[in-house]
C-alpha atoms as a PDB file:
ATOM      1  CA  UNK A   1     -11.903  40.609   1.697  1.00  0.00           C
ATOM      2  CA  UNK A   2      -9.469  39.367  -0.835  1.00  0.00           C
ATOM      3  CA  UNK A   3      -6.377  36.890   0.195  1.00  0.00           C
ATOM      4  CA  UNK A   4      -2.842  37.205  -0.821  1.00  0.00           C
ATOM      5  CA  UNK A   5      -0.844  33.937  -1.469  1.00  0.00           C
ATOM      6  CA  UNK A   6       1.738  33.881   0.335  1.00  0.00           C
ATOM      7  CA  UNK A   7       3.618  31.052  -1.188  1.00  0.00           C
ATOM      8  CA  UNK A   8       3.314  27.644  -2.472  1.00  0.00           C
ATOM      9  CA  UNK A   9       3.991  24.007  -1.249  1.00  0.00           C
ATOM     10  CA  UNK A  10       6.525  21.224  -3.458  1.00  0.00           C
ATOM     11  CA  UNK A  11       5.090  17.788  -2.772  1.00  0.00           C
ATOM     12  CA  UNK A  12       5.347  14.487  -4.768  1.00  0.00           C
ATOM     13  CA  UNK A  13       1.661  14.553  -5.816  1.00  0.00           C
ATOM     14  CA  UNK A  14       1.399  16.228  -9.034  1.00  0.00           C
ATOM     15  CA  UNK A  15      -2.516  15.259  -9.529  1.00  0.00           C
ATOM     16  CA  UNK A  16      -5.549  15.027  -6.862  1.00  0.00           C
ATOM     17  CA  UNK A  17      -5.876  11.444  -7.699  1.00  0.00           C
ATOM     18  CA  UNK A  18      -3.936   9.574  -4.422  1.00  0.00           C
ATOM     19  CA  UNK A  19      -3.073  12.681  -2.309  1.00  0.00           C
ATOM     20  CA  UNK A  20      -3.695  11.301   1.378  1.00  0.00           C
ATOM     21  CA  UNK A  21      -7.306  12.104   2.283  1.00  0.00           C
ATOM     22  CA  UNK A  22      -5.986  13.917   5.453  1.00  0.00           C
ATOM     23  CA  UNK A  23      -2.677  15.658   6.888  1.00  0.00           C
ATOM     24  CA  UNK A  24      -0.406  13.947   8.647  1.00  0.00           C
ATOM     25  CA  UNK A  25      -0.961  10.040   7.203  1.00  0.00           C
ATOM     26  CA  UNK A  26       1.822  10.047   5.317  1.00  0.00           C
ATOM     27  CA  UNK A  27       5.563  11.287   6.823  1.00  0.00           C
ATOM     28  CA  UNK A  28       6.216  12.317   3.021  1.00  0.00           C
ATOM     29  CA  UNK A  29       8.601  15.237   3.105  1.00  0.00           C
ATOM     30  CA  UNK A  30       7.482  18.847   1.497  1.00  0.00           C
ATOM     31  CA  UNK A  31       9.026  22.511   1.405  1.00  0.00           C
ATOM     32  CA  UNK A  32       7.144  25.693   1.263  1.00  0.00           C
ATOM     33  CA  UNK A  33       8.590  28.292  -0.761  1.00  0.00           C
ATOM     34  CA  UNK A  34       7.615  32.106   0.039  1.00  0.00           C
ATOM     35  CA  UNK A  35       6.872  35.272  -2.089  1.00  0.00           C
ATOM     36  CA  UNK A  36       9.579  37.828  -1.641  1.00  0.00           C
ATOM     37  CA  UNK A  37       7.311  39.603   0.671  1.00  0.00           C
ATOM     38  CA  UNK A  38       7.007  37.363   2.752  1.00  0.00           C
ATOM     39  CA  UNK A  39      10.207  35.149   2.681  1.00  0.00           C
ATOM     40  CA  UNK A  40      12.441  37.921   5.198  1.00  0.00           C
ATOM     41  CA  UNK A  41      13.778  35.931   8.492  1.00  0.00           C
ATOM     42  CA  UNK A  42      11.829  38.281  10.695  1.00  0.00           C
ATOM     43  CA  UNK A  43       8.391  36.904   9.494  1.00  0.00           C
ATOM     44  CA  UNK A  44       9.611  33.231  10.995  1.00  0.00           C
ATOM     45  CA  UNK A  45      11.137  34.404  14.140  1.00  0.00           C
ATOM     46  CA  UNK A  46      10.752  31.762  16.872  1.00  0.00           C
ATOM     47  CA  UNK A  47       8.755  29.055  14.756  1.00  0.00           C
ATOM     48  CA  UNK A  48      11.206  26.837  15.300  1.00  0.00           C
ATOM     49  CA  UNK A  49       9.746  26.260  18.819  1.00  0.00           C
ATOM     50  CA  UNK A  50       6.907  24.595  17.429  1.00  0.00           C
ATOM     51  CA  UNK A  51       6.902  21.065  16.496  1.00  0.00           C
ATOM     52  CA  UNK A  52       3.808  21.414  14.348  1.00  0.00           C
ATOM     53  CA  UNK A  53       2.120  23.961  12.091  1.00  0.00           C
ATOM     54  CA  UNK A  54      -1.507  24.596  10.508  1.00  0.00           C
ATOM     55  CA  UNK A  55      -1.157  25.483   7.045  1.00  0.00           C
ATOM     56  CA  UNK A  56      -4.298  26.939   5.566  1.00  0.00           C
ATOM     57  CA  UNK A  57      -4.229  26.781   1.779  1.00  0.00           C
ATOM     58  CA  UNK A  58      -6.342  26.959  -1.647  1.00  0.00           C
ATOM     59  CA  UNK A  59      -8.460  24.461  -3.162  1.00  0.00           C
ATOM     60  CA  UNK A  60      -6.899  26.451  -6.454  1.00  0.00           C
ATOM     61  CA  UNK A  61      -8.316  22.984  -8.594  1.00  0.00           C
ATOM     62  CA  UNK A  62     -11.855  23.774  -7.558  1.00  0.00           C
ATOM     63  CA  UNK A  63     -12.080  27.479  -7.522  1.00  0.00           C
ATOM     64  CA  UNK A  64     -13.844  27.564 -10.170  1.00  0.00           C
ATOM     65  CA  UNK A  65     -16.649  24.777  -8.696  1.00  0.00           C
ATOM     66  CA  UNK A  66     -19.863  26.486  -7.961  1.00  0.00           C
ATOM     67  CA  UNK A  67     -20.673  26.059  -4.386  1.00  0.00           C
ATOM     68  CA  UNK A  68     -23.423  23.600  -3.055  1.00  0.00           C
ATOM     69  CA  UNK A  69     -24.721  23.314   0.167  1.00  0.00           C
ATOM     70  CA  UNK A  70     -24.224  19.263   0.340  1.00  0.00           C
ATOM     71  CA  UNK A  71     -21.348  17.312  -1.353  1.00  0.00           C
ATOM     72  CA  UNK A  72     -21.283  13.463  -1.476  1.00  0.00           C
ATOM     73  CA  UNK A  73     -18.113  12.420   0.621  1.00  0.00           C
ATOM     74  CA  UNK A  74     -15.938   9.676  -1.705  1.00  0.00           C
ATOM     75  CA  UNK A  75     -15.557   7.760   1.695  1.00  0.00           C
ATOM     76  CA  UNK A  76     -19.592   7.059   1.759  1.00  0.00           C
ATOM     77  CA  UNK A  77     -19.282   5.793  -1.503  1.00  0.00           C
ATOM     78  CA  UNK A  78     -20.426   8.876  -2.924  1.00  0.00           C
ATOM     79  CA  UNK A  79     -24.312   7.818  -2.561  1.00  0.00           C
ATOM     80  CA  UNK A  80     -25.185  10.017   0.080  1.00  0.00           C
ATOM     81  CA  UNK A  81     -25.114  13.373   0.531  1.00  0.00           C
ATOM     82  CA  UNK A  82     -23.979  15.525   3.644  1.00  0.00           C
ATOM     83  CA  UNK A  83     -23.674  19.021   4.480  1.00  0.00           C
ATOM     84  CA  UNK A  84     -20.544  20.341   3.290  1.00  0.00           C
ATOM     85  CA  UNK A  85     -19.591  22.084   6.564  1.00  0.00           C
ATOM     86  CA  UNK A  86     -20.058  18.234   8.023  1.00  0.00           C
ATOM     87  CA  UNK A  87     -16.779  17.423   5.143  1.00  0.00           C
ATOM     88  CA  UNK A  88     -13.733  18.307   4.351  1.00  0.00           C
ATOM     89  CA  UNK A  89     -14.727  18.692   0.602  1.00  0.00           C
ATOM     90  CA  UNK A  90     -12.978  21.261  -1.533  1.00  0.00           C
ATOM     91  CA  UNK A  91     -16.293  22.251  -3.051  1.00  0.00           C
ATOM     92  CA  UNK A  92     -16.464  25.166  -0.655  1.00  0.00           C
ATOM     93  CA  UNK A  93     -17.902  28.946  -0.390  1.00  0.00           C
ATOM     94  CA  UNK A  94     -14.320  29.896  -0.178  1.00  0.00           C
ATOM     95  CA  UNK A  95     -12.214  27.039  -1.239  1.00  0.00           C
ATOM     96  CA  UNK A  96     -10.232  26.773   1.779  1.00  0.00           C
ATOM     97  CA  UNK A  97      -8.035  24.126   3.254  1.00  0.00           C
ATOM     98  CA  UNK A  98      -6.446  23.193   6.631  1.00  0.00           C
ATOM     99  CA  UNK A  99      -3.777  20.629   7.057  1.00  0.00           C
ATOM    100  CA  UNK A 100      -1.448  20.120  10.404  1.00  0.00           C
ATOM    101  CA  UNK A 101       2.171  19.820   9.375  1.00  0.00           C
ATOM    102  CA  UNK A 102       5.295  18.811  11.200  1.00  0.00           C
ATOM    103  CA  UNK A 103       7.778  21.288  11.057  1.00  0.00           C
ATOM    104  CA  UNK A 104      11.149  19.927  10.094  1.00  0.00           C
ATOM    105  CA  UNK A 105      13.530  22.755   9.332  1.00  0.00           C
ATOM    106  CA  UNK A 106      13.789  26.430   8.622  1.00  0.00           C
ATOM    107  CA  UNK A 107      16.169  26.988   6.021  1.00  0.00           C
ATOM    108  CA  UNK A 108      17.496  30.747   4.858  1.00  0.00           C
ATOM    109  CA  UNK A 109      18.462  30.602   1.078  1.00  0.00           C
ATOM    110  CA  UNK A 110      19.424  33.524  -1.697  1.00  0.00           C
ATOM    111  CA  UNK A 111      15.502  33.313  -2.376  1.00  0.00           C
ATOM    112  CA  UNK A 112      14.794  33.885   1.573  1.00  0.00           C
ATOM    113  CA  UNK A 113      13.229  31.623   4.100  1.00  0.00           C
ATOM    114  CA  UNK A 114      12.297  27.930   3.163  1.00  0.00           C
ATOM    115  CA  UNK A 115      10.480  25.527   5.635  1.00  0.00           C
ATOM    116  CA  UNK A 116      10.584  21.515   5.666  1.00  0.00           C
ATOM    117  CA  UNK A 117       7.460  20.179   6.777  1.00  0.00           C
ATOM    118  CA  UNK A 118       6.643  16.360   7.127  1.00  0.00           C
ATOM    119  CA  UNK A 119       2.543  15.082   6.520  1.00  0.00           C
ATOM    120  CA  UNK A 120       1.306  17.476   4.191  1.00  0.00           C
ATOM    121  CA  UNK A 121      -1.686  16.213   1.750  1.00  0.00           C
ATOM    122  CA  UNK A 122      -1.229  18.685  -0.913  1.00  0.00           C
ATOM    123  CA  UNK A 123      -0.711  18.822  -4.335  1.00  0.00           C
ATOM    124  CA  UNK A 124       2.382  19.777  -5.688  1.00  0.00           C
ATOM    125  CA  UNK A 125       2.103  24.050  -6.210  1.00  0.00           C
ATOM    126  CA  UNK A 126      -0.542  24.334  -4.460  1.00  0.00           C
ATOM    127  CA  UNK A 127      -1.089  28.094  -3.000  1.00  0.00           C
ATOM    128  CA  UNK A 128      -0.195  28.503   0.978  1.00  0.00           C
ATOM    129  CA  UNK A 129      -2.461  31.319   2.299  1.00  0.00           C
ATOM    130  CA  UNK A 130      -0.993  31.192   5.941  1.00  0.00           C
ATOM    131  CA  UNK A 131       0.491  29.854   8.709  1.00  0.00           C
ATOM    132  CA  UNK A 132      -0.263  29.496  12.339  1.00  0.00           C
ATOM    133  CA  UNK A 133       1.348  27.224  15.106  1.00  0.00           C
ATOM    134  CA  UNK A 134      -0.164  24.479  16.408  1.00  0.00           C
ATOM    135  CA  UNK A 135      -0.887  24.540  20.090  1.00  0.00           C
ATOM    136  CA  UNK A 136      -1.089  21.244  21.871  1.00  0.00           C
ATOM    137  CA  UNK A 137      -2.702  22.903  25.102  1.00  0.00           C
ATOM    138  CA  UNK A 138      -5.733  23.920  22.972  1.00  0.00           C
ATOM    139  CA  UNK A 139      -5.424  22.083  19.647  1.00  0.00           C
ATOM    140  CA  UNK A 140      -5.290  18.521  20.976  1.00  0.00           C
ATOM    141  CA  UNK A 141      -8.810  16.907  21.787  1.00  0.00           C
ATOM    142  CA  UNK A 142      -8.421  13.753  23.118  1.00  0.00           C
ATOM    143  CA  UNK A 143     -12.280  13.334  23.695  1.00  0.00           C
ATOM    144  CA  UNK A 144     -13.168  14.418  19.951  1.00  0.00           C
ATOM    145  CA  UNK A 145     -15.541  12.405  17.825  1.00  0.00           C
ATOM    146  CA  UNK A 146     -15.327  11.327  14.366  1.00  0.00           C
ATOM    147  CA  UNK A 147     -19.019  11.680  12.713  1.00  0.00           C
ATOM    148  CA  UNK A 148     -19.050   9.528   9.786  1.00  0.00           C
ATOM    149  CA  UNK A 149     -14.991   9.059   9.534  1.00  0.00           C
ATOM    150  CA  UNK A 150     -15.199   7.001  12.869  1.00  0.00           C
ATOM    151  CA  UNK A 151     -13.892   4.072  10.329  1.00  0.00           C
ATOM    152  CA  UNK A 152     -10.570   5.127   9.068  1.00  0.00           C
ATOM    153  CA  UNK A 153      -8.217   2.798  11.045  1.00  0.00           C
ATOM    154  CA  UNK A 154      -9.188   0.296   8.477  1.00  0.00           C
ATOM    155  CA  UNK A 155      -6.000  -0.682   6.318  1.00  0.00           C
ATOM    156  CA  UNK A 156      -4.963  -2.546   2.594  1.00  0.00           C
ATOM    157  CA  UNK A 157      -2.135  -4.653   2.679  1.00  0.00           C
ATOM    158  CA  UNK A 158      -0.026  -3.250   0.398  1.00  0.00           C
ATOM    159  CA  UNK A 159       2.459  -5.339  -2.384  1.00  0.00           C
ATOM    160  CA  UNK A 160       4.564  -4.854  -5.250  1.00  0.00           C
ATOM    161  CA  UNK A 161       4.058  -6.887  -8.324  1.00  0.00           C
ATOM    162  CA  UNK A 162       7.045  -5.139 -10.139  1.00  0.00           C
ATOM    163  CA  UNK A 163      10.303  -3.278  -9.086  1.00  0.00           C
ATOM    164  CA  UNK A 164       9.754  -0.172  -6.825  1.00  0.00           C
ATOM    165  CA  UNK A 165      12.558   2.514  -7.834  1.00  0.00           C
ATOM    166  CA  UNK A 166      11.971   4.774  -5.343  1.00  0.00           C
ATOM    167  CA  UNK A 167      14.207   5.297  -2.078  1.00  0.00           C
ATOM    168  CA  UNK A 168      13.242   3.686   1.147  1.00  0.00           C
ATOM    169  CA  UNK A 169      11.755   6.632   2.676  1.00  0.00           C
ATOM    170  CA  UNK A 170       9.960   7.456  -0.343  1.00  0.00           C
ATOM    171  CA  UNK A 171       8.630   3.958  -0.603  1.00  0.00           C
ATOM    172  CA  UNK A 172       7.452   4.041   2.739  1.00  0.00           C
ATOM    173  CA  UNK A 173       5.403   7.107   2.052  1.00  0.00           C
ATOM    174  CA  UNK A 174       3.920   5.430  -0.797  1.00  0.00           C
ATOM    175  CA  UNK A 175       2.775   2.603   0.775  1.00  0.00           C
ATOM    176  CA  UNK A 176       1.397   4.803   3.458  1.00  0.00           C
ATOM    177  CA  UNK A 177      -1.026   6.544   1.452  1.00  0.00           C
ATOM    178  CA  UNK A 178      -1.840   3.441  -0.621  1.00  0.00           C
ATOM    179  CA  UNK A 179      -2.594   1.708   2.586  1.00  0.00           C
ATOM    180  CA  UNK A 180      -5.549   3.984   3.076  1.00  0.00           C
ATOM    181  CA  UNK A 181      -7.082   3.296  -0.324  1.00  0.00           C
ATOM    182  CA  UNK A 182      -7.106   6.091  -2.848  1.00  0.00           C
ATOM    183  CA  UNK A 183     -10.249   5.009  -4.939  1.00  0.00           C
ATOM    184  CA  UNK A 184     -13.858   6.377  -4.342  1.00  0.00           C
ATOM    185  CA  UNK A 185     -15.242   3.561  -2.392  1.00  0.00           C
ATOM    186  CA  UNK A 186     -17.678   2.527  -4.679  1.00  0.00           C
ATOM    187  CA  UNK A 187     -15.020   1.206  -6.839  1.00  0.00           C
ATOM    188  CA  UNK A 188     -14.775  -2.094  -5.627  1.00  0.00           C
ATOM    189  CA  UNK A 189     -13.874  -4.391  -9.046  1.00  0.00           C
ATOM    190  CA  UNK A 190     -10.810  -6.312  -8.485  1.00  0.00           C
ATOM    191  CA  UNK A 191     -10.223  -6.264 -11.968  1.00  0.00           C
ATOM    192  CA  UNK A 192      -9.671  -2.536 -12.920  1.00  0.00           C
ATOM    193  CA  UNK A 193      -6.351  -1.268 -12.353  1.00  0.00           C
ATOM    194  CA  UNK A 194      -5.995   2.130 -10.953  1.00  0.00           C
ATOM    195  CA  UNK A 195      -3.086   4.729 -11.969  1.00  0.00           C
ATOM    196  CA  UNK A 196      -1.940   7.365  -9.516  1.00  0.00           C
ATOM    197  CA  UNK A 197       1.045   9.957 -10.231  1.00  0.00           C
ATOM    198  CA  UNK A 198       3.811   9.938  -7.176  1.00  0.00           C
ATOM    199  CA  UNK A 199       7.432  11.301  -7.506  1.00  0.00           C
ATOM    200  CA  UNK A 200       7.554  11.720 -11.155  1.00  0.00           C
ATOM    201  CA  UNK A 201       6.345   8.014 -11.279  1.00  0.00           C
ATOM    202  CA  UNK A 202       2.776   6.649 -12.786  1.00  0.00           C
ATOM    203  CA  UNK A 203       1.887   3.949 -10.381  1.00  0.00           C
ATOM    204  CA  UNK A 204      -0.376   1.440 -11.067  1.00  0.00           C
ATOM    205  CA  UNK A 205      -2.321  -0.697  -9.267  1.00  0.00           C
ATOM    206  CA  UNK A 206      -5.694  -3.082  -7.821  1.00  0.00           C
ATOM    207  CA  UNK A 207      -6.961  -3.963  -5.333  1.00  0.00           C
ATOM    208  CA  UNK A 208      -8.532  -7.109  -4.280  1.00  0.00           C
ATOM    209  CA  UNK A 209     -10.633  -7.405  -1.144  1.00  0.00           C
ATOM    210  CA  UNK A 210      -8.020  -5.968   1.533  1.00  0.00           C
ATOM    211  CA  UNK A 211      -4.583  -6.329  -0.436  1.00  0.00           C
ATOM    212  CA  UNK A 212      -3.726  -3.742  -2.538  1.00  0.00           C
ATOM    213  CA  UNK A 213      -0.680  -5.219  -5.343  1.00  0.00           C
ATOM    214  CA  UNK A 214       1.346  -2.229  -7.501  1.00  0.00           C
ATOM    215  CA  UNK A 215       1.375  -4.452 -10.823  1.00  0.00           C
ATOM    216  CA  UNK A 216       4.171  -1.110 -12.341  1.00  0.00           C
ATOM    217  CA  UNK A 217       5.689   1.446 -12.217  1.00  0.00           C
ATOM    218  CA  UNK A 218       7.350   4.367 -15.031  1.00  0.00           C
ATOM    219  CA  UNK A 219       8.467   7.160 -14.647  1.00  0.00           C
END
């Protein structure tokens, strides 16, 4: 079977370094721009009825990754190994990703149809295999369990040691996925100072026990 690529996603994450570990942390706006194939208004007919959408996408930075059948998960400190069907690792047979969106808008421009989605943790470009709607009546689960992620509700203060340029909203999407702690969590010297690449801007930054200080910023 080979897939087509149906389009690509704009984010502010222009590296895999700091993209959210999971969809839907971060309110950070996105668009999704369409091939000419599949950018006609007929292929979006009634999606704006849905509140949320499952993009499935390519892993198009590890394509090249041999697979294996276990993959040590950052989150365990990457010590231990688990299946790989037990993560959410791109290191896959088919280097496929699934992310729940909020659908914000459906926009027709000279290039076709454009969509506005909210929560996306994707790198900037990459390639959008397809959408579905997401179905509260069968996708929600409120009895689900978490495996090994049961812990993720844990939080770093976040502050700024420097001027922030960014806009409000932008700031607040920063600090949301900055919150969660973007290094490997085996990286625990207070001392090293971490970059990341968000909205055109190189952010640095430490982290000390729980608080988490942005010592600059350049664009």
């Amino acid at each position: 079977m080979e897939l087509e690529i149906i389009g690509h996603i704009h984010t502010d994450f222009s590296e895999k370094f700091g993209i959210p570990r999971q969809s839907g942390i971060s309110s950070l706006h996105a668009t999704i721009t369409f091939e000419p194939n599949y950018a006609v208004e007929e292929a979006f007919r009634g999606i704006e009825g849905y509140s949320h959408l499952w993009l499935l996408w390519q892993f198009s930075e590890a394509v090249n990754v041999p697979y294996s059948p276990t993959v040590r998960p950052p989150k365990l400190g990457g010590n231990k190994r688990m299946g790989v069907f037990a993560t959410r690792s791109p290191f896959r047979p088919n280097h496929i990703g699934l992310s729940s969106v909020t659908l914000e808008g459906v926009e027709k421009t000279e290039n076709g149809i454009l969509l506005r989605v909210g929560g996306a943790d994707l790198m900037d470009g990459t390639p959008i295999l397809d959408i579905k709607p997401y179905l509260p009546y069968t996708d929600c689960h409120t009895d689900a369990t978490g495996g090994f992620s049961v812990d993720f509700d844990r939080k770093l203060t976040v502050k700024f040691a420097c001027d922030c340029p960014l806009s409000d909203e932008k700031r607040k999407g920063l600090v949301a996925v900055l919150e969660q702690d973007p290094r490997p969590s085996y990286l625990e010297d207070p001392s090293r100072v971490f970059g990341m690449s968000f909205a055109g801007y190189n952010v640095k930054f430490k982290v000390d026990g729980d608080t988490l200080t942005v010592v600059e910023m350049k664009f």
